[in-house]
Protein backbone atom coordinates (compact mmCIF):
# COMPACT_ATOMS: atom_id res chain seq x y z
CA UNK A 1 74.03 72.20 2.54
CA UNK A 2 70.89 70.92 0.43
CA UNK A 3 70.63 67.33 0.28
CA UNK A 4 71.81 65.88 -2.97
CA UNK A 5 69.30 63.42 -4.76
CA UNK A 6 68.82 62.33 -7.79
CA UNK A 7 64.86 62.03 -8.01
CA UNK A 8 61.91 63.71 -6.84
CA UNK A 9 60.21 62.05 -3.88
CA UNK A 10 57.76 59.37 -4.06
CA UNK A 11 54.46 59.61 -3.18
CA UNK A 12 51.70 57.30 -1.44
CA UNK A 13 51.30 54.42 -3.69
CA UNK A 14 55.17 54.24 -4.30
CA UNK A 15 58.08 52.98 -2.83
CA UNK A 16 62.18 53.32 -3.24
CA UNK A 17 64.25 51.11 -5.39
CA UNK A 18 67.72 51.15 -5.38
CA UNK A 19 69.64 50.32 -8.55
CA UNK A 20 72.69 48.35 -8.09
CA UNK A 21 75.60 50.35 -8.27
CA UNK A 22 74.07 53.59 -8.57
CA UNK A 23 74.68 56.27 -5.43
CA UNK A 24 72.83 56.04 -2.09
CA UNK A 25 70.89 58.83 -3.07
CA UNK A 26 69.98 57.76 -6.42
CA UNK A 27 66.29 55.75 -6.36
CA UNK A 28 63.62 54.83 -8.57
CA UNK A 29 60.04 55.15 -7.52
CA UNK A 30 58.04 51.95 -8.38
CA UNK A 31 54.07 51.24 -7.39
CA UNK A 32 53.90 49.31 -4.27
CA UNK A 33 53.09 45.36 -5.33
CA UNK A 34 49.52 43.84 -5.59
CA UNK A 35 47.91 44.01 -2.14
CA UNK A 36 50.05 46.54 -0.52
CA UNK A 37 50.22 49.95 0.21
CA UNK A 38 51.93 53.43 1.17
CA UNK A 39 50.18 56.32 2.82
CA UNK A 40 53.55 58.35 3.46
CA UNK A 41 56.55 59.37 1.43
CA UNK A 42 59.61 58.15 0.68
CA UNK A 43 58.89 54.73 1.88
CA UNK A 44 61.33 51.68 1.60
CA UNK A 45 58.39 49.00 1.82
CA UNK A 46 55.04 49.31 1.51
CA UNK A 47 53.01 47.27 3.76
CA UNK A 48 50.28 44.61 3.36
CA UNK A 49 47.02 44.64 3.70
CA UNK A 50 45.07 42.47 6.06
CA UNK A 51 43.25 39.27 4.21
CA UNK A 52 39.61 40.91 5.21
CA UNK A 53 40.92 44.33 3.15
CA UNK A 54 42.17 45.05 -0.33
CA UNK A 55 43.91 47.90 -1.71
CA UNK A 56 42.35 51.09 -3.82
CA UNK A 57 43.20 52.02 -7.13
CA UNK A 58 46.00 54.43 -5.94
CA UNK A 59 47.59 51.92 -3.47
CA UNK A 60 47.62 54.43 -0.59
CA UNK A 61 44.65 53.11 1.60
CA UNK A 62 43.14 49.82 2.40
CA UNK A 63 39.57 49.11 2.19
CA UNK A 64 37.26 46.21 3.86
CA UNK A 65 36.04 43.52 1.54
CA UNK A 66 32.55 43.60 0.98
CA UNK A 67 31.15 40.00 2.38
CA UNK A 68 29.21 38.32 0.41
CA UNK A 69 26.74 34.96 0.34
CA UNK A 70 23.67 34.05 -1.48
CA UNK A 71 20.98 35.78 0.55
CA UNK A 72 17.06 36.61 0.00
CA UNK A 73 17.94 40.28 -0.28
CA UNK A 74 20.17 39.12 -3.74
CA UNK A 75 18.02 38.73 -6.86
CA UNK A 76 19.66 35.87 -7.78
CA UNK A 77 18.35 34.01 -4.37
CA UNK A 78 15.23 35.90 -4.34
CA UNK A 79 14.26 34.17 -7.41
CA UNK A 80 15.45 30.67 -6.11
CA UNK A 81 13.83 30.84 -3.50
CA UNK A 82 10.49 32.02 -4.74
CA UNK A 83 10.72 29.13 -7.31
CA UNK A 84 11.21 27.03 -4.06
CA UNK A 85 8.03 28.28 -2.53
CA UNK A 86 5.79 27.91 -5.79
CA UNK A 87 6.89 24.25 -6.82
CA UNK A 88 6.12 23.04 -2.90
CA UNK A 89 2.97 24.89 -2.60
CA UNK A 90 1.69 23.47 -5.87
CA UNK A 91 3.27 20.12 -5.02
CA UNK A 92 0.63 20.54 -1.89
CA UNK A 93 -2.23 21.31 -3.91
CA UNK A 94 -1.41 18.32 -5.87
CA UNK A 95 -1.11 16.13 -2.64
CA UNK A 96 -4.60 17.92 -1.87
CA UNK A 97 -6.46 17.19 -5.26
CA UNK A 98 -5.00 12.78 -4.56
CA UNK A 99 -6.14 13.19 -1.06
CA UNK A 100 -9.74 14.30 -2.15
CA UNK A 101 -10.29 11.94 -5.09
CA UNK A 102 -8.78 9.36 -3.47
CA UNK A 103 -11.64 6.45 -4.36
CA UNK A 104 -11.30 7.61 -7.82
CA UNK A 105 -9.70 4.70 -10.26
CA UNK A 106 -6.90 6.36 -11.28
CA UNK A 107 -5.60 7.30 -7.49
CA UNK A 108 -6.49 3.72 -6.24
CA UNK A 109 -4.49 2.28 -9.26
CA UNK A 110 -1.21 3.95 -8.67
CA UNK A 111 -0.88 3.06 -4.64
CA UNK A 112 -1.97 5.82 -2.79
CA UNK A 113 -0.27 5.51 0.55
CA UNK A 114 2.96 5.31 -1.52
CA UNK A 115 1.87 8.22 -3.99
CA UNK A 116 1.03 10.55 -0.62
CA UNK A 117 4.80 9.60 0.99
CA UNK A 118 6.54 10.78 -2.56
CA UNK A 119 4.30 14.33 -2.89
CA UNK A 120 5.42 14.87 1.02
CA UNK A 121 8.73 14.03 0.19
CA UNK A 122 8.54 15.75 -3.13
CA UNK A 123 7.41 19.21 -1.38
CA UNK A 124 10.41 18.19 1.61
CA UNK A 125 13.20 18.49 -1.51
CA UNK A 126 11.44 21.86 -3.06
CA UNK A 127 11.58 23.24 0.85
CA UNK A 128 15.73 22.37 1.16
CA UNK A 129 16.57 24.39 -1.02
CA UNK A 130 15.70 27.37 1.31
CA UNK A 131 18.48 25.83 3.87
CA UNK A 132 20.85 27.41 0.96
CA UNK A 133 20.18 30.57 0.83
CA UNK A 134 20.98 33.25 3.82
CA UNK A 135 24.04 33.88 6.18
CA UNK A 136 25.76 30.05 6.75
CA UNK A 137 25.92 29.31 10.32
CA UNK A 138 27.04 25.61 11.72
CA UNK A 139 23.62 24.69 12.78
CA UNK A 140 22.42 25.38 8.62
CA UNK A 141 25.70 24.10 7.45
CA UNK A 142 25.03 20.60 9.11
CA UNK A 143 21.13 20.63 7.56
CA UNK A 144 21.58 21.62 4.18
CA UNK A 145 23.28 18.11 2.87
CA UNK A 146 21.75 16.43 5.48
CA UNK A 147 18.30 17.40 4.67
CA UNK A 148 19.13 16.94 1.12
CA UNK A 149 20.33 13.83 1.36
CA UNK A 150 17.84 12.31 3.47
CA UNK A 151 14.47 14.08 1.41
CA UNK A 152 15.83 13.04 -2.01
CA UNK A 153 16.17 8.94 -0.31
CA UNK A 154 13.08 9.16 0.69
CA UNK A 155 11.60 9.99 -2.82
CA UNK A 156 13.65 8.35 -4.93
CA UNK A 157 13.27 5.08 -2.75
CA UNK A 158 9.77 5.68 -2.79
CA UNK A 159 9.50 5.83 -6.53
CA UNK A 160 11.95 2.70 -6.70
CA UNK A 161 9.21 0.91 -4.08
CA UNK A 162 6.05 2.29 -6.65
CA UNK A 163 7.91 0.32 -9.52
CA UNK A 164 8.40 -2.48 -7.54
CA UNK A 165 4.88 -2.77 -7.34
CA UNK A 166 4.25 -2.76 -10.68
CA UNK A 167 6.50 -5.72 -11.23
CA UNK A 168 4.80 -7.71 -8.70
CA UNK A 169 1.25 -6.99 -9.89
CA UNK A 170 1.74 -8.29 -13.51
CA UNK A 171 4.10 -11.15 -11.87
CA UNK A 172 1.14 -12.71 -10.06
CA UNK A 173 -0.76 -15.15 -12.00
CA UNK A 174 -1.50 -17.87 -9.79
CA UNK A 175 -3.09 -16.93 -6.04
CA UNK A 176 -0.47 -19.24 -4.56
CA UNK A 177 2.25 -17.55 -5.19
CA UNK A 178 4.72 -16.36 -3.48
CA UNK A 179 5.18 -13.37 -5.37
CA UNK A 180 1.59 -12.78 -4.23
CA UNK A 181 2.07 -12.32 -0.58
CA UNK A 182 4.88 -9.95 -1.16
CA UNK A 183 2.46 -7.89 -3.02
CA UNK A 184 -0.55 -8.14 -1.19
CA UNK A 185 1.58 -7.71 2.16
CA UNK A 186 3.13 -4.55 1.20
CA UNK A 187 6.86 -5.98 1.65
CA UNK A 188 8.01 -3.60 -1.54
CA UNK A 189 6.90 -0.20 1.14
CA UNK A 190 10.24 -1.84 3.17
CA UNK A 191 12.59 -0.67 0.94
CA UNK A 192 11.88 3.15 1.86
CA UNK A 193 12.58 2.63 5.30
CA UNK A 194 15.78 0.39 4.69
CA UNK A 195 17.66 2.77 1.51
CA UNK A 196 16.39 6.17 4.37
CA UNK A 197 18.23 4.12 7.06
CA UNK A 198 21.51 3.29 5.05
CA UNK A 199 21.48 7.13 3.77
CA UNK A 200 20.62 8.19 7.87
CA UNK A 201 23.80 5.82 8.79
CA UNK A 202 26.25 7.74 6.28
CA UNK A 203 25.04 11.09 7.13
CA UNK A 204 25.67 10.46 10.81
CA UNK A 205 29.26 8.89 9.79
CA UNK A 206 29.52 12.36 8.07
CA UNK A 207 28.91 14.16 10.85
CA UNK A 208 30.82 12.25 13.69
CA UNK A 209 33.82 12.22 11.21
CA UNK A 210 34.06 15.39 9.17
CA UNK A 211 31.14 17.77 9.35
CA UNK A 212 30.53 20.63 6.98
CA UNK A 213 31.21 23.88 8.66
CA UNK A 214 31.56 27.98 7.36
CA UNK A 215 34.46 28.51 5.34
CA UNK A 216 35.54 31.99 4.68
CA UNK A 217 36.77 32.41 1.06
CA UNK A 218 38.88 35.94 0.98
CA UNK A 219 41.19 34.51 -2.02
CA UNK A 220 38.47 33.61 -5.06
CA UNK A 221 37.77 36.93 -5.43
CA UNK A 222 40.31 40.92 -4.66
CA UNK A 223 37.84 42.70 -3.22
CA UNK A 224 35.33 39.98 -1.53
CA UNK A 225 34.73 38.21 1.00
CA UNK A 226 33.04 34.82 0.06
CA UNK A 227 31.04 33.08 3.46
CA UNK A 228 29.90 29.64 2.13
CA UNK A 229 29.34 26.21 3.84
CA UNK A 230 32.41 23.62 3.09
CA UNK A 231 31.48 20.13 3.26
CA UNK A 232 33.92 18.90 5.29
CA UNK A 233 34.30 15.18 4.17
CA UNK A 234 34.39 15.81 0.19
CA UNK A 235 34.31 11.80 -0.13
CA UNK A 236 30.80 11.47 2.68
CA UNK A 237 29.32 14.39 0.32
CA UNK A 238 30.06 11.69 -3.06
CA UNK A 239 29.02 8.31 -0.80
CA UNK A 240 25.45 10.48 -0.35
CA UNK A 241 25.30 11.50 -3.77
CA UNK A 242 27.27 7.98 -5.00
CA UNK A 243 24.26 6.67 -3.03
CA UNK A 244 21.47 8.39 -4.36
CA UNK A 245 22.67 7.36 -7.81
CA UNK A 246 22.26 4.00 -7.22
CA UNK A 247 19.12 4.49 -6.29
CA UNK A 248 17.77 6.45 -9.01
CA UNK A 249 20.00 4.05 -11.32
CA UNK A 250 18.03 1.22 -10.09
CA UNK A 251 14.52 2.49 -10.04
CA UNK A 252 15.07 3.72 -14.00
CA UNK A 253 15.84 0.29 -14.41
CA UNK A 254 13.32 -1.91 -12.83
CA UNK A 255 10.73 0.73 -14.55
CA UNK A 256 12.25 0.36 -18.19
CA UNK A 257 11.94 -3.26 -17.88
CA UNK A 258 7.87 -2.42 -16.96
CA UNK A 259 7.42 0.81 -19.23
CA UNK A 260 5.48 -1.70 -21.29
CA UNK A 261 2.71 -2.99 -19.07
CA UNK A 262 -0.91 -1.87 -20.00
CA UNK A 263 -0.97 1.69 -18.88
CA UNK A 264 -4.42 1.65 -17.11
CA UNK A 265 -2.86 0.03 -14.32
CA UNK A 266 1.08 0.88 -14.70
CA UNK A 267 2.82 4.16 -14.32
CA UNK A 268 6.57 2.37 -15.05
CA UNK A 269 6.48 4.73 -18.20
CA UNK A 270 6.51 8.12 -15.69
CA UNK A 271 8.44 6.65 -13.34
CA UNK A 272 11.12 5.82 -16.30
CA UNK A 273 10.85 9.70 -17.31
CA UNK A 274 10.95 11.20 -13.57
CA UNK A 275 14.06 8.78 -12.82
CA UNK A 276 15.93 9.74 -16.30
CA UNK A 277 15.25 13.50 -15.61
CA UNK A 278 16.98 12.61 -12.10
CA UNK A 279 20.01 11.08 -13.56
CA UNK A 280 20.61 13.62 -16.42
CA UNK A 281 20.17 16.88 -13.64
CA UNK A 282 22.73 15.20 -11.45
CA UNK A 283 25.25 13.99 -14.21
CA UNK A 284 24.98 17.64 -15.26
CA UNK A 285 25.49 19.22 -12.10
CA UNK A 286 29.03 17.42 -11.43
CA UNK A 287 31.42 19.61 -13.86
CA UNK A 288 29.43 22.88 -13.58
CA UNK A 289 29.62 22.59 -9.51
CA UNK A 290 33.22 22.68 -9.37
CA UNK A 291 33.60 24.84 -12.36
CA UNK A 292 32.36 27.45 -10.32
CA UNK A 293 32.73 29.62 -6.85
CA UNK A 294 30.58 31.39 -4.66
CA UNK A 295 27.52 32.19 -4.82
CA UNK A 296 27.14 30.50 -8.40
CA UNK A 297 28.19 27.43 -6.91
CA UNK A 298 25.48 27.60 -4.40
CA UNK A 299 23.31 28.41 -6.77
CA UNK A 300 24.24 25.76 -8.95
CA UNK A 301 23.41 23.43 -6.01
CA UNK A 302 19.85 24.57 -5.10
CA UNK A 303 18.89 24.77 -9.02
CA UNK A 304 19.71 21.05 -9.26
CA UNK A 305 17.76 20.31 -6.44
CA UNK A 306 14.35 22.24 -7.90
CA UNK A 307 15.46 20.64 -11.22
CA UNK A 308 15.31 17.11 -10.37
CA UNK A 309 12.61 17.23 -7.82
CA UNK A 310 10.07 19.04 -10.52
CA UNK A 311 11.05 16.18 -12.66
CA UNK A 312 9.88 14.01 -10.74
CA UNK A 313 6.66 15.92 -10.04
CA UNK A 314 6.09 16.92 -13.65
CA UNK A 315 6.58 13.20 -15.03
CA UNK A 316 4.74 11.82 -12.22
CA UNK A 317 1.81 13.36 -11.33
CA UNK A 318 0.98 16.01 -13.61
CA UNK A 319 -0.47 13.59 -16.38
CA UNK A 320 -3.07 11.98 -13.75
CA UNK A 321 -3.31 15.82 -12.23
CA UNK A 322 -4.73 16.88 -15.55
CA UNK A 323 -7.31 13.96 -15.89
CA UNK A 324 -8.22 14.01 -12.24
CA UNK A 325 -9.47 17.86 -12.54
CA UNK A 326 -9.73 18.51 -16.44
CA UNK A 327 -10.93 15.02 -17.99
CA UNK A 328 -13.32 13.30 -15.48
CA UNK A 329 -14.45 11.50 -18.20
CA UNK A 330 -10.95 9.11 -17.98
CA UNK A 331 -11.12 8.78 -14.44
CA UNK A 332 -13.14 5.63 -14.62
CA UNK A 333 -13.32 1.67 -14.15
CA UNK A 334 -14.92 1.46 -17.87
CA UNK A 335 -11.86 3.25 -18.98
CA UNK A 336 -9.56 1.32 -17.14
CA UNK A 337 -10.67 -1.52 -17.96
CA UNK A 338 -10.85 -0.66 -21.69
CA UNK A 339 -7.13 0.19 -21.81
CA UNK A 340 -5.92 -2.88 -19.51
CA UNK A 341 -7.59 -5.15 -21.58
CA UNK A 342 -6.68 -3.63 -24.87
């Protein structure tokens, strides 16, 4: 005798359902659920896929996730990190054009030693960024915030000790001073060494509590796999950045309070620029970080590390850039003295 049904078979993709009440041989064929298939027929449960696959359109077959991570081979990185590249090879021209007119007036009046340590540190920040891009591994996964956070100290703290000497050079009006022998013994260079030590102490708390490590993402998106670095401690990742903050907070301070010193001897007005540049990049990166995934949120990342470091390089440098090589004719005691006296 035939057997007695009451609907056609179901095919790959599908599965039985039994109604309640209805006869033994009596099914429904429904599509298997989201992230499982069926490859035979007439199948009472379809089976899952692994997390690295995903299922095709007809729910018969599973397929490997493509893995994916912001690498040089994707345009998106590819143009990151060519910006990279340009901005630190034209932060080293800079650092070349200081280094040659270094007796000029207009070098000599805006510290050199310290002005040398921020365009090194300046081209350090614009190199990082590379650390982000390309397969994460453990050994790039430690470096990248590391690095970062260590660079941007430097620079920052560095800018913070430039302002400082402002304020000291227009404080000392008598040669007794006090105030004098900070200035004249470079004391103000100590805070670069002291806010790089702090940041060195938290980074190493970082790592000896929580480091970041590779995190494999196969949930943000159906059909990918997402290979990105997870910070590990999420509240040593905000004490860096918490920390870098106050840094930057305090340096746009101390150099609002001297943005009006004569200009022929005070840069307070660039420094009050590069700092507020900082600031507004890094306020700015906070909600669009984690209102991304990915790649984008990598990408988010590196761009507000090229961001604030060209800041920093535009407002700084590139006004006594452009007199040093294009208007000679400024770059001189007369002028100076015209302007501080004025």
């Amino acid at each position: 005798m035939p057997a007695s049904v009451c609907h056609a078979d179901c095919g790959p993709g599908f599965r039985k359902f039994w109604q309640q009440g209805m006869a033994a041989c009596c099914f429904d064929c429904i599509p298997c659920p989201e992230n499982e298939v069926s490859n035979e027929t007439n199948v009472d449960q379809c089976m899952k896929c692994p997390e690295d696959q995903y299922t095709n359109t007809e729910q018969n077959k599973c397929i490997h996730k493509a893995v994916i991570f912001l690498s040089y081979e994707d345009p998106l990185g590819m143009v990151l990190a060519l910006t990279a590249f340009c901005f630190s090879s034209f932060t080293a021209v800079v650092l070349g054009v200081f280094v040659k007119h270094h007796d000029t007036p207009i070098v000599k009046a805006n510290n050199r030693v310290l002005s040398y340590l921020l365009l090194i540190s300046l081209m350090f920040c614009f190199l990082c960024s590379l650390l982000f891009i390309g397969h994460p591994n453990r050994v790039t996964c430690n470096l990248q915030q590391i690095t970062f956070g260590i660079v941007f100290t430097v620079a920052v703290s560095t800018v913070l000790a430039k302002t400082i000497t402002v304020m000291l050079a227009f404080k000392v009006t008598v040669p007794g001073e006090r105030i004098r022998y900070f200035l004249v013994s470079g004391a103000s260079n100590y805070i670069i060494p002291i806010c790089s030590l702090l940041q060195c102490i938290l980074c190493a708390i970082w790592l000896a509590v929580s480091p970041p490590f590779v995190d494999i993402d196969a949930h943000s998106e159906y059909d990918q796999i997402i290979i990105v670095c997870n910070k590990g401690s999420v509240t040593a990742f905000y004490c860096v950045l918490g920390y870098l903050a106050c840094l930057a907070l305090g340096s746009f301070t101390v150099a609002f309070l001297a943005k009006n010193l004569p200009d022929a001897f005070n840069e307070a007005k660039y420094l009050t620029f590069s700092m507020l540049v900082f600031c507004s990049v890094w306020i700015t990166f906070l909600p669009v970080y984690h209102s991304t995934k990915g790649k984008a949120m990598v990408a988010v990342e590196i761009f507000s590390i090229l961001a604030s470091s060209a800041g920093m390089l535009g407002c700084i440098f590139l006004p006594k850039f452009y007199i040093i090589l294009l208007r000679p004719d400024r770059n001189s005691i007369q002028r100076v003295r015209e302007k501080s006296y004025s």
